[in-house]
Structures are given as structure tokens and as C-alpha cells.
N, C-alpha and C. Protein backbone atom coordinates (compact mmCIF):
# COMPACT_ATOMS: atom_id res chain seq x y z
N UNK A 1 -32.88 -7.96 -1.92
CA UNK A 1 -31.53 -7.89 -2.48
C UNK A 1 -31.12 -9.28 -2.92
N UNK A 2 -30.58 -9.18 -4.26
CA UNK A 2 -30.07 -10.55 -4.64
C UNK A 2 -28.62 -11.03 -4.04
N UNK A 3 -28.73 -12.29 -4.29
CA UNK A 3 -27.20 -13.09 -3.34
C UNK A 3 -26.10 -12.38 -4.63
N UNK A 4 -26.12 -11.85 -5.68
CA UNK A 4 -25.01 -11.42 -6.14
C UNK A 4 -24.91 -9.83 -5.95
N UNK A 5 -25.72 -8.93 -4.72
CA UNK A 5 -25.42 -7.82 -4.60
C UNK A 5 -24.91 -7.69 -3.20
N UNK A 6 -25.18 -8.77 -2.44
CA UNK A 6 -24.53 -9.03 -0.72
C UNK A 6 -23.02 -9.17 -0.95
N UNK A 7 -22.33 -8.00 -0.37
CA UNK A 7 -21.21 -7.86 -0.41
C UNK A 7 -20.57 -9.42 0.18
N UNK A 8 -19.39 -10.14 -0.30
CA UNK A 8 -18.52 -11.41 0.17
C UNK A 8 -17.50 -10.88 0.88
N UNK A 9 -17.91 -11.19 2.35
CA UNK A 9 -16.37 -10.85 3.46
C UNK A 9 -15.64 -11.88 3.07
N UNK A 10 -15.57 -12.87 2.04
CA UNK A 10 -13.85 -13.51 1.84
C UNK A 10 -13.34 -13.13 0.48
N UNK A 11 -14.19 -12.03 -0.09
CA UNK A 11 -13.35 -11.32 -1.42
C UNK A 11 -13.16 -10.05 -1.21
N UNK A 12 -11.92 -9.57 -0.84
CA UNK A 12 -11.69 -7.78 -0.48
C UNK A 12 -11.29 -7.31 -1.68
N UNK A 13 -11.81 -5.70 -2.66
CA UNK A 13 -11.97 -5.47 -3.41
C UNK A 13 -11.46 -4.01 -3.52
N UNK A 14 -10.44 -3.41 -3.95
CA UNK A 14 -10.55 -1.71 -3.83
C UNK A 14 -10.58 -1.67 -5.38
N UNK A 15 -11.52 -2.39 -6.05
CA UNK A 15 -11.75 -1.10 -7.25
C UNK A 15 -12.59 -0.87 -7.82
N UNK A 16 -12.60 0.47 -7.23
CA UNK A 16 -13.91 1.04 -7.26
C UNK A 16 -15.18 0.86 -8.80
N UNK A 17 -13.94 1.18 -9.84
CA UNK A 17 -14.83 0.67 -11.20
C UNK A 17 -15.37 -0.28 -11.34
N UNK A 18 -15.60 -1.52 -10.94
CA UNK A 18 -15.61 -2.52 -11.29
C UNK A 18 -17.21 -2.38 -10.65
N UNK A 19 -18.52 -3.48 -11.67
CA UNK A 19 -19.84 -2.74 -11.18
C UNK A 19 -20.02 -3.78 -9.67
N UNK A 20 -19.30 -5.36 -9.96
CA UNK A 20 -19.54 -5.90 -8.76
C UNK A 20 -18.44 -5.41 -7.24
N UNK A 21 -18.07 -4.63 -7.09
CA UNK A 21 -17.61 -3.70 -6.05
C UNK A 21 -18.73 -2.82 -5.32
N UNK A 22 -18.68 -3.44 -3.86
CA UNK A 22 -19.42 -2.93 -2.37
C UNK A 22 -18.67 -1.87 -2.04
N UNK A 23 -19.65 -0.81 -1.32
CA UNK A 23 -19.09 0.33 -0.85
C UNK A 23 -17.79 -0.07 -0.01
N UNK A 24 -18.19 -1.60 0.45
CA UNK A 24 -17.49 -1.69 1.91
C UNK A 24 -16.00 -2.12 1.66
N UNK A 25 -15.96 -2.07 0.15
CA UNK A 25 -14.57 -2.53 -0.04
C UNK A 25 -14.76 -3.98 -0.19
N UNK A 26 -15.66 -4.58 -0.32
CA UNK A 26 -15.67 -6.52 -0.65
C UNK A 26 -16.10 -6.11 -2.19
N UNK A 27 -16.63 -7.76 -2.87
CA UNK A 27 -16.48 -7.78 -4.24
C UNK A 27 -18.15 -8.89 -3.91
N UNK A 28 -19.10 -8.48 -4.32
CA UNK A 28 -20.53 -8.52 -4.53
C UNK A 28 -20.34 -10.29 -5.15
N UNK A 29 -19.37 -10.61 -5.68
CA UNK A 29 -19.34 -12.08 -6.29
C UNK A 29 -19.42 -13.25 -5.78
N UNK A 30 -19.91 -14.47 -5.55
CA UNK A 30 -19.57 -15.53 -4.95
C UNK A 30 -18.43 -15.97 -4.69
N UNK A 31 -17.62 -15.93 -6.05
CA UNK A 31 -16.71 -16.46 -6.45
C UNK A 31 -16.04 -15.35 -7.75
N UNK A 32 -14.71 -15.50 -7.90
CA UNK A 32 -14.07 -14.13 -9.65
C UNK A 32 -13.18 -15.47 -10.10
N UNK A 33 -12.63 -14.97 -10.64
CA UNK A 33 -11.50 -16.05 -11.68
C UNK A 33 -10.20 -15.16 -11.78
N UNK A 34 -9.17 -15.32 -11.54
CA UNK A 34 -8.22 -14.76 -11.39
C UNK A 34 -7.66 -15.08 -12.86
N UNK A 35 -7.14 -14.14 -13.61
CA UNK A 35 -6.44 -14.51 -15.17
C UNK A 35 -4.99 -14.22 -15.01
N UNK A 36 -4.32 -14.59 -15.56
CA UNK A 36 -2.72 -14.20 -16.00
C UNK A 36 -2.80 -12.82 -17.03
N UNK A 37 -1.71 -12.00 -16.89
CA UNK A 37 -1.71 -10.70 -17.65
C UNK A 37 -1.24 -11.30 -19.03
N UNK A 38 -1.39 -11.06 -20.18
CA UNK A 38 -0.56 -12.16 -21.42
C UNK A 38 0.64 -11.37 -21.45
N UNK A 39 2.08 -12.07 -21.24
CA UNK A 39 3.52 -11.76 -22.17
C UNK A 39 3.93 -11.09 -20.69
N UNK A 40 3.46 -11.14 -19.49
CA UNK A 40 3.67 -10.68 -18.46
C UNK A 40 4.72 -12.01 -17.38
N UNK A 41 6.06 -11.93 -17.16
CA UNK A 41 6.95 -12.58 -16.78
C UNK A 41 7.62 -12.06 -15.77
N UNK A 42 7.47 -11.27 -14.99
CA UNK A 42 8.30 -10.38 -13.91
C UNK A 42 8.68 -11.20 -12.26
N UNK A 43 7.31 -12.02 -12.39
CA UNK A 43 7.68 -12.83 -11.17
C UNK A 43 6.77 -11.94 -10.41
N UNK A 44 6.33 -11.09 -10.09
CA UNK A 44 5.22 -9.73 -9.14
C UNK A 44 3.64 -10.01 -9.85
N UNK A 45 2.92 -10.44 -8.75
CA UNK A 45 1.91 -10.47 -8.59
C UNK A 45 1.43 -9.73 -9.31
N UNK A 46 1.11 -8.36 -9.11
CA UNK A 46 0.58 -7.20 -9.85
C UNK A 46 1.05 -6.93 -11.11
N UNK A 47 2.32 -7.65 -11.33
CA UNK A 47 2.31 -7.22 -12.82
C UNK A 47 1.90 -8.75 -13.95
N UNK A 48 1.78 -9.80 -12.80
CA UNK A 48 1.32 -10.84 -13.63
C UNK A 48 -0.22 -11.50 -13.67
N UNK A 49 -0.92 -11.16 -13.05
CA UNK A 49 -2.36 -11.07 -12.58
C UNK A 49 -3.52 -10.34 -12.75
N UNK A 50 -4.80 -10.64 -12.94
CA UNK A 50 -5.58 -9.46 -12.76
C UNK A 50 -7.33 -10.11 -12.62
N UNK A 51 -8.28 -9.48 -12.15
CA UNK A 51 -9.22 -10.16 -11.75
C UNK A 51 -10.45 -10.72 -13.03
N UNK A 52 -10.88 -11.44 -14.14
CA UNK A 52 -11.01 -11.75 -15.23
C UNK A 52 -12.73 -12.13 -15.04
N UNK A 53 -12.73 -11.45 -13.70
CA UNK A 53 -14.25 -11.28 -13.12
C UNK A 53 -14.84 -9.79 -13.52
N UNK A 54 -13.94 -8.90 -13.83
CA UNK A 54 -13.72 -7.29 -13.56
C UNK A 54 -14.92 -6.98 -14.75
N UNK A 55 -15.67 -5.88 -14.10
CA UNK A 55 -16.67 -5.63 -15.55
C UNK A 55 -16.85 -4.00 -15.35
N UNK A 56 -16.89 -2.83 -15.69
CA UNK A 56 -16.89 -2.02 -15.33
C UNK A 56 -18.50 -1.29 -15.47
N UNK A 57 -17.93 -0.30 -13.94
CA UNK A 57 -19.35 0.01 -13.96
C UNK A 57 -20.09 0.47 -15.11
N UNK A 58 -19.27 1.30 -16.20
CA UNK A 58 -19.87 1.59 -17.31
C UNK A 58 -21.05 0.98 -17.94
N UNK A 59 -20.95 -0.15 -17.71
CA UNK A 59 -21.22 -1.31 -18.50
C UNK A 59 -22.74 -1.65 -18.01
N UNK A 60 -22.86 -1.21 -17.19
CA UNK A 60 -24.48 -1.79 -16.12
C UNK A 60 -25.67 -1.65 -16.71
């Protein structure tokens, strides 16, 4: 198994699409990059954020 399929206990992950997502709920990455949402100003996390690591499983 490669070091980018060993699930990371310091990245917790629930989504499920995404292809680097572990059953166990971690995120398979060393490291992600966190992006800003564009034109997104609310002050809330979730509506100003999003993971810019994200690749979907589609994609594999």
C-alpha cells in the first residue's frame, strides 16, 4: 500500500465522493489545501471554505 492510500488520523473526512477518502472517515492525503469559496462573505465557515484537495471519485 502506498503512503498516499494510508488513511491520515490528523485529516477527518466525511465525503464520501472525494477518491482520497478512507472508509474510516480520514482523508488518504498527507497534507489538502483549504481554498476560499469565490464572492462568498457570510463570515460561516461552510459557506466560505472548501477542500481544493477534493477530486472525485469519478475521476480515478
Amino acid at each position: 500500500m502506498s503512503e498516499m492510500n494510508k488513511p491520515n488520523k490528523s485529516i477527518q473526512c466525511g465525503v464520501c465522493s472525494c477518491q482520497f477518502h478512507d472508509k474510516s472517515d480520514y482523508c488518504s492525503l498527507a497534507k489538502i489545501r483549504v481554498d476560499a469559496i469565490p464572492g462568498q462573505s457570510s463570515g460561516k465557515a461552510e459557506d466560505e471554505s472548501m477542500c481544493g484537495s477534493y477530486r472525485c471519485r469519478c475521476h480515478e
